[in-house]
PDB file of N, CA and C in Angstrom:
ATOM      1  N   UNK A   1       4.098  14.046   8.612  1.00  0.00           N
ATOM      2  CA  UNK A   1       2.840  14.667   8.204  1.00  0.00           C
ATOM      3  C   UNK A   1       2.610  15.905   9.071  1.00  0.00           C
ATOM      4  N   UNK A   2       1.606  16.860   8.555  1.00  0.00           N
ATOM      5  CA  UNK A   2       1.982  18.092   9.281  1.00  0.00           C
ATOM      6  C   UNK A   2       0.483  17.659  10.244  1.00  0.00           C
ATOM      7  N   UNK A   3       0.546  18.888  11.367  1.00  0.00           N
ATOM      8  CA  UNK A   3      -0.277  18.344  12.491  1.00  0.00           C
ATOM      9  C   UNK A   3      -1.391  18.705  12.024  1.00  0.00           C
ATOM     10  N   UNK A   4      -1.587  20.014  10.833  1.00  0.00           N
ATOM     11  CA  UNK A   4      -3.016  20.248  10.955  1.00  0.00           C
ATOM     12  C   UNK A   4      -3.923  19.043  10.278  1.00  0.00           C
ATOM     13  N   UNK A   5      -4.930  18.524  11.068  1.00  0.00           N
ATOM     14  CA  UNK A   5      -5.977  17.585  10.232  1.00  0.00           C
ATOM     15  C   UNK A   5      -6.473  17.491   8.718  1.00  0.00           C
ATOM     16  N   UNK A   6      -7.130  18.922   8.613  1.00  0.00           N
ATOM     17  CA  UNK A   6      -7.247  19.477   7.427  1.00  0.00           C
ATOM     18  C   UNK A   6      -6.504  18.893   6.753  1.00  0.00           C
ATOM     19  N   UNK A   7      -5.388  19.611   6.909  1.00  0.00           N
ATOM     20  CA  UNK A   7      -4.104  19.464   5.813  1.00  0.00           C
ATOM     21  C   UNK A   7      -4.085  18.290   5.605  1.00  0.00           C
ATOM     22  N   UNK A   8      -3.920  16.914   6.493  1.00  0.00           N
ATOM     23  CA  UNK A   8      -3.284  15.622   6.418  1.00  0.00           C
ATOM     24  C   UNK A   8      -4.691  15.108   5.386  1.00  0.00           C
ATOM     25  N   UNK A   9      -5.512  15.757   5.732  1.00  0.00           N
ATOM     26  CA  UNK A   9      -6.955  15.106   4.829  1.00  0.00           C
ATOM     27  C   UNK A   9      -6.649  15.607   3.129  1.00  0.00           C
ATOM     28  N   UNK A  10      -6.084  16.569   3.322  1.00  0.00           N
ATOM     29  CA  UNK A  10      -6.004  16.841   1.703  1.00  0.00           C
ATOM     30  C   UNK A  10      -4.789  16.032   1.127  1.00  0.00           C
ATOM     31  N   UNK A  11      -4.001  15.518   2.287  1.00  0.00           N
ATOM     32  CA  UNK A  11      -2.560  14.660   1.338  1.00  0.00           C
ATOM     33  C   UNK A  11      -3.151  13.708   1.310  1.00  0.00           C
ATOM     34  N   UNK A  12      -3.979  13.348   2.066  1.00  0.00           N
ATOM     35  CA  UNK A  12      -4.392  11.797   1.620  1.00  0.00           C
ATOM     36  C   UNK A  12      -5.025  11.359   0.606  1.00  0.00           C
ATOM     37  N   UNK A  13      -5.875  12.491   0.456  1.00  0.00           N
ATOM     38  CA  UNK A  13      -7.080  12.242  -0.679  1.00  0.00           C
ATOM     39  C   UNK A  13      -6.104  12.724  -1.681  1.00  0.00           C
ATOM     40  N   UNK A  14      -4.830  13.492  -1.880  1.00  0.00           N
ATOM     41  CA  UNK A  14      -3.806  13.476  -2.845  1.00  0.00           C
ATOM     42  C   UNK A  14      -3.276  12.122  -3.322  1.00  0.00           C
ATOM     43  N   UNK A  15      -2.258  11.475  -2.487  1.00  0.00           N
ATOM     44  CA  UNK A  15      -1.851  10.214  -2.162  1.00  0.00           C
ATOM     45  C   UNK A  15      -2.766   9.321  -2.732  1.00  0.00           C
ATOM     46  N   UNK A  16      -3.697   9.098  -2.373  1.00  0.00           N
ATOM     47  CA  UNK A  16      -4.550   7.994  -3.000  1.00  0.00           C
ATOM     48  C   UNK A  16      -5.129   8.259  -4.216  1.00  0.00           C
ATOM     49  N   UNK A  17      -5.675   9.777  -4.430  1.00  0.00           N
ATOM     50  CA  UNK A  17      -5.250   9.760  -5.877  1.00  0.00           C
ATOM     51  C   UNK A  17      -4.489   9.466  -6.901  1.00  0.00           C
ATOM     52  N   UNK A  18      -3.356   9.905  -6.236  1.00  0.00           N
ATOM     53  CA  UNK A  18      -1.792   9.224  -6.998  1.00  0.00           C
ATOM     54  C   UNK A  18      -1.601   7.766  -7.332  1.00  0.00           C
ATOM     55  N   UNK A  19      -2.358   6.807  -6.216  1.00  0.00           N
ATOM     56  CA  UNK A  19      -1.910   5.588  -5.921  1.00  0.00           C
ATOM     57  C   UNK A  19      -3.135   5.209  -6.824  1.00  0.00           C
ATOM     58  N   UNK A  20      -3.982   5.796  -6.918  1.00  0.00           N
ATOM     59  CA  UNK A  20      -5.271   4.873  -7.817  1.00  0.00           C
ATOM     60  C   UNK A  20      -4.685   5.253  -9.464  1.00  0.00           C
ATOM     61  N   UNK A  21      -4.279   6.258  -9.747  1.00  0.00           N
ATOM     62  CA  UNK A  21      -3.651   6.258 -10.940  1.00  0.00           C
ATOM     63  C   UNK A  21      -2.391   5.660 -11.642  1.00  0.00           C
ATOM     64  N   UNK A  22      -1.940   5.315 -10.561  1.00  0.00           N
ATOM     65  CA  UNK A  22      -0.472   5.164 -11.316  1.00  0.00           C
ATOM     66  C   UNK A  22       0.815   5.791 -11.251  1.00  0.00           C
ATOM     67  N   UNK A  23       0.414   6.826 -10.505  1.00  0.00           N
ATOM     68  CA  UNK A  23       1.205   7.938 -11.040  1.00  0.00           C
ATOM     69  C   UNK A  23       2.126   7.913  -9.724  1.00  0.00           C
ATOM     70  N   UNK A  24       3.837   8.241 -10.070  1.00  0.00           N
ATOM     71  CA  UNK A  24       4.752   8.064  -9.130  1.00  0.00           C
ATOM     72  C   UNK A  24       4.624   9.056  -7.667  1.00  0.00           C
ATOM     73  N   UNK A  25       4.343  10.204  -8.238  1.00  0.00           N
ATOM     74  CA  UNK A  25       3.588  11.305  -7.011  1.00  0.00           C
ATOM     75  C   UNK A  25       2.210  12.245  -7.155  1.00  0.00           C
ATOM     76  N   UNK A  26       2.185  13.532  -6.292  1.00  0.00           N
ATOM     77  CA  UNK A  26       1.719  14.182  -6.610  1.00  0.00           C
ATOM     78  C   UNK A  26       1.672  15.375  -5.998  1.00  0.00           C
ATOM     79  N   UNK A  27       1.240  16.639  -6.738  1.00  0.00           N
ATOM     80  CA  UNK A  27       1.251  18.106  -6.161  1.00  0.00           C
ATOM     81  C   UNK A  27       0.874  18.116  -4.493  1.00  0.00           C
ATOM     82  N   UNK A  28       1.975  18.609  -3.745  1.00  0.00           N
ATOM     83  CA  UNK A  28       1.491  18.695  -2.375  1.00  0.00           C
ATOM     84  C   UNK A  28       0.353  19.999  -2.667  1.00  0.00           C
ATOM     85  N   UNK A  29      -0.931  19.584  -1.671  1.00  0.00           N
ATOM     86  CA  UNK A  29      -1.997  20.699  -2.031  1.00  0.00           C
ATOM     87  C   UNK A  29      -1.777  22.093  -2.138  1.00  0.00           C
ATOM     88  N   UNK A  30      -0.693  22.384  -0.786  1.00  0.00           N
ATOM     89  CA  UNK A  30      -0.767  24.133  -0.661  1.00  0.00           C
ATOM     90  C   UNK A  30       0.651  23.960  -0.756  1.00  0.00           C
ATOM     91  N   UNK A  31       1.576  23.351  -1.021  1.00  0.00           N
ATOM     92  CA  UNK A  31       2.832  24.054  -1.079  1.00  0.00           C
ATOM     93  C   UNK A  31       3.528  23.899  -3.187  1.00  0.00           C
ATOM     94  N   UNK A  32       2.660  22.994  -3.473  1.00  0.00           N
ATOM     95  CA  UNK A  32       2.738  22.754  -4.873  1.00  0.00           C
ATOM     96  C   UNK A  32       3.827  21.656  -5.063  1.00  0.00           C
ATOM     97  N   UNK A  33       4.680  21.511  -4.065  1.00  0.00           N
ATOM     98  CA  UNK A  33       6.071  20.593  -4.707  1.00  0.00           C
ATOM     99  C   UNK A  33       5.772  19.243  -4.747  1.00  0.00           C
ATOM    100  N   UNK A  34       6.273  18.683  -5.850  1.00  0.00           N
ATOM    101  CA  UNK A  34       6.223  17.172  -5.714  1.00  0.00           C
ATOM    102  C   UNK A  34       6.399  16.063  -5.297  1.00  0.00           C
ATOM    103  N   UNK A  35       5.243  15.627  -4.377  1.00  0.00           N
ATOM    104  CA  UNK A  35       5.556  14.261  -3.173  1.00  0.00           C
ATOM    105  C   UNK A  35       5.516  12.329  -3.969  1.00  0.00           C
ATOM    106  N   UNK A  36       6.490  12.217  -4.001  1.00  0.00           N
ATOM    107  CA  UNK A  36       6.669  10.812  -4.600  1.00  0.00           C
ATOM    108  C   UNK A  36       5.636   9.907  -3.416  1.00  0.00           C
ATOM    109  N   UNK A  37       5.018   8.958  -3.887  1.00  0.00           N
ATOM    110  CA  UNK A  37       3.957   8.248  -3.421  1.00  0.00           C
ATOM    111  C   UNK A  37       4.485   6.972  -2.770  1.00  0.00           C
ATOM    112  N   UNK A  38       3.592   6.114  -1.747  1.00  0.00           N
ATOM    113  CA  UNK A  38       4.497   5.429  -1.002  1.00  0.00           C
ATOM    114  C   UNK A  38       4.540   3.797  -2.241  1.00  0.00           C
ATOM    115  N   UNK A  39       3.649   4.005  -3.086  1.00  0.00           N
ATOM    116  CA  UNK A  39       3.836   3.125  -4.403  1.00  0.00           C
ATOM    117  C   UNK A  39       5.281   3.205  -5.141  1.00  0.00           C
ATOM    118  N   UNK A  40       5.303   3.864  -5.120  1.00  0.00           N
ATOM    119  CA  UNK A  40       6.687   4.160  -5.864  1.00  0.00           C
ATOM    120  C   UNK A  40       8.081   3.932  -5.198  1.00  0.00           C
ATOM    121  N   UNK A  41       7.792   5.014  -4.017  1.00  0.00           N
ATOM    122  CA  UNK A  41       8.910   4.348  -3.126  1.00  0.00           C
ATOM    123  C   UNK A  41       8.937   3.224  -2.690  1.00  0.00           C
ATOM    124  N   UNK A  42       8.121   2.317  -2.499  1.00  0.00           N
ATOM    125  CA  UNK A  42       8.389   0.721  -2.581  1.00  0.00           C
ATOM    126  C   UNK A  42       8.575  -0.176  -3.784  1.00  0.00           C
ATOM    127  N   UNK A  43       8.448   0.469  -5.062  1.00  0.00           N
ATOM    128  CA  UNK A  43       8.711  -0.107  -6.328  1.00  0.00           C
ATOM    129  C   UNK A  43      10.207  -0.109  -6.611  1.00  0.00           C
ATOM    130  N   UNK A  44      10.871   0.793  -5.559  1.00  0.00           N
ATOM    131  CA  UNK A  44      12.200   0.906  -5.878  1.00  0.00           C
ATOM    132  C   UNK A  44      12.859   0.028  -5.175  1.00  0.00           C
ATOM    133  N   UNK A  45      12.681  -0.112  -4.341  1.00  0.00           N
ATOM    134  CA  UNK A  45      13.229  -1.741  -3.530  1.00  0.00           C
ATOM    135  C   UNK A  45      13.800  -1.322  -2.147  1.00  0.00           C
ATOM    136  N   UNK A  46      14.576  -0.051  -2.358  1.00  0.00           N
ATOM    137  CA  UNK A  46      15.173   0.359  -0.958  1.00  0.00           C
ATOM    138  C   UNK A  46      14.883   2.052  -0.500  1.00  0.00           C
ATOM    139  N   UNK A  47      15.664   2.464   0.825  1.00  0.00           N
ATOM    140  CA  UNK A  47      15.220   3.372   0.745  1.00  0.00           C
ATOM    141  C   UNK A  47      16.206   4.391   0.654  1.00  0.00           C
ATOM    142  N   UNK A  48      15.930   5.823   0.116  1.00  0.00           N
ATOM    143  CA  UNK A  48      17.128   6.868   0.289  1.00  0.00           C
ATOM    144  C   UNK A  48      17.754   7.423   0.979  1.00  0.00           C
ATOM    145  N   UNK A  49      16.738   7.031   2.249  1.00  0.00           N
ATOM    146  CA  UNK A  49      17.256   8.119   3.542  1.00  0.00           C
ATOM    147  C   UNK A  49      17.551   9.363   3.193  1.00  0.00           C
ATOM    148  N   UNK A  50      16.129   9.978   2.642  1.00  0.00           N
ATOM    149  CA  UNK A  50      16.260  11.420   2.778  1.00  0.00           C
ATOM    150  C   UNK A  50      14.931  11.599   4.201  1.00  0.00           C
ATOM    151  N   UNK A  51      13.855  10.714   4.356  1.00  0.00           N
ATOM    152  CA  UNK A  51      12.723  11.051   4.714  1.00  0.00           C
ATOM    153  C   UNK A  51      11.381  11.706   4.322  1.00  0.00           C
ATOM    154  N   UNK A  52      11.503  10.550   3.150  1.00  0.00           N
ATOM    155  CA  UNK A  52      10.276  11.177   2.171  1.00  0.00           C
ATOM    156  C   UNK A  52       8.821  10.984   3.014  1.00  0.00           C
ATOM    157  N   UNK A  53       7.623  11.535   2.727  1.00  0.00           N
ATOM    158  CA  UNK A  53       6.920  11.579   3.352  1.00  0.00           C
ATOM    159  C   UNK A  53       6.439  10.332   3.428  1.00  0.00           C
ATOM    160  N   UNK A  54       6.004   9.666   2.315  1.00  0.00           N
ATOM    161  CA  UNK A  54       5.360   8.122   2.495  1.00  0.00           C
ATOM    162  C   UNK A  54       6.472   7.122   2.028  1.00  0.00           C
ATOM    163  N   UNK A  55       7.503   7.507   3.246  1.00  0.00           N
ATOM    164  CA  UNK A  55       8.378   5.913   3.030  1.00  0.00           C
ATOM    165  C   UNK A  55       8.064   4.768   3.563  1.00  0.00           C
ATOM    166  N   UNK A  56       7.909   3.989   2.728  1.00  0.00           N
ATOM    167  CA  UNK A  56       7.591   2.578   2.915  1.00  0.00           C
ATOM    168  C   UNK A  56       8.158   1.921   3.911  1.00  0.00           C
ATOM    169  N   UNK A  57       9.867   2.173   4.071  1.00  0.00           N
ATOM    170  CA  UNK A  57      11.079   2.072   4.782  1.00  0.00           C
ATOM    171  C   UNK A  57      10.986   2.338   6.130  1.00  0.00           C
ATOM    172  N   UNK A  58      10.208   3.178   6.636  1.00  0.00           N
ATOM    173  CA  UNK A  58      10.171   3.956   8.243  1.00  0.00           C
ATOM    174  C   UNK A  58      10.830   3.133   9.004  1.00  0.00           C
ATOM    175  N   UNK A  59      11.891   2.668   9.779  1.00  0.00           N
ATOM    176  CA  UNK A  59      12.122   2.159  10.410  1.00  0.00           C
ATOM    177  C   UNK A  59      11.716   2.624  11.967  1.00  0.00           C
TER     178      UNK A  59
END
């Protein structure tokens, strides 16, 4: 997550948008690209090891 507060406040209220809908991700606020949700990435069972932002997986 990035350090500014702000920012982490707008992925969240993204994120949980995502997660109250259904929906597998959603528009990162200011960069636009698409962040898969930590719903999803745990619907899949394992993880990719790329370091998605809300991996379920974090070891």
């Amino acid at each position: 997550m990035p350090a500014d507060p702000a920012y982490q406040a707008e992925i969240i209220k993204a994120h949980d948008g995502a997660l109250a809908a259904g929906s597998a991700g959603y528009l990162d606020p200011r960069t636009g690209l698409f962040v898969l949700s930590a719903g999803f990435l745990a619907a899949r069972g394992t993880c990719c090891g790329r370091g998605c932002r809300h991996c379920p997986y974090v070891k």
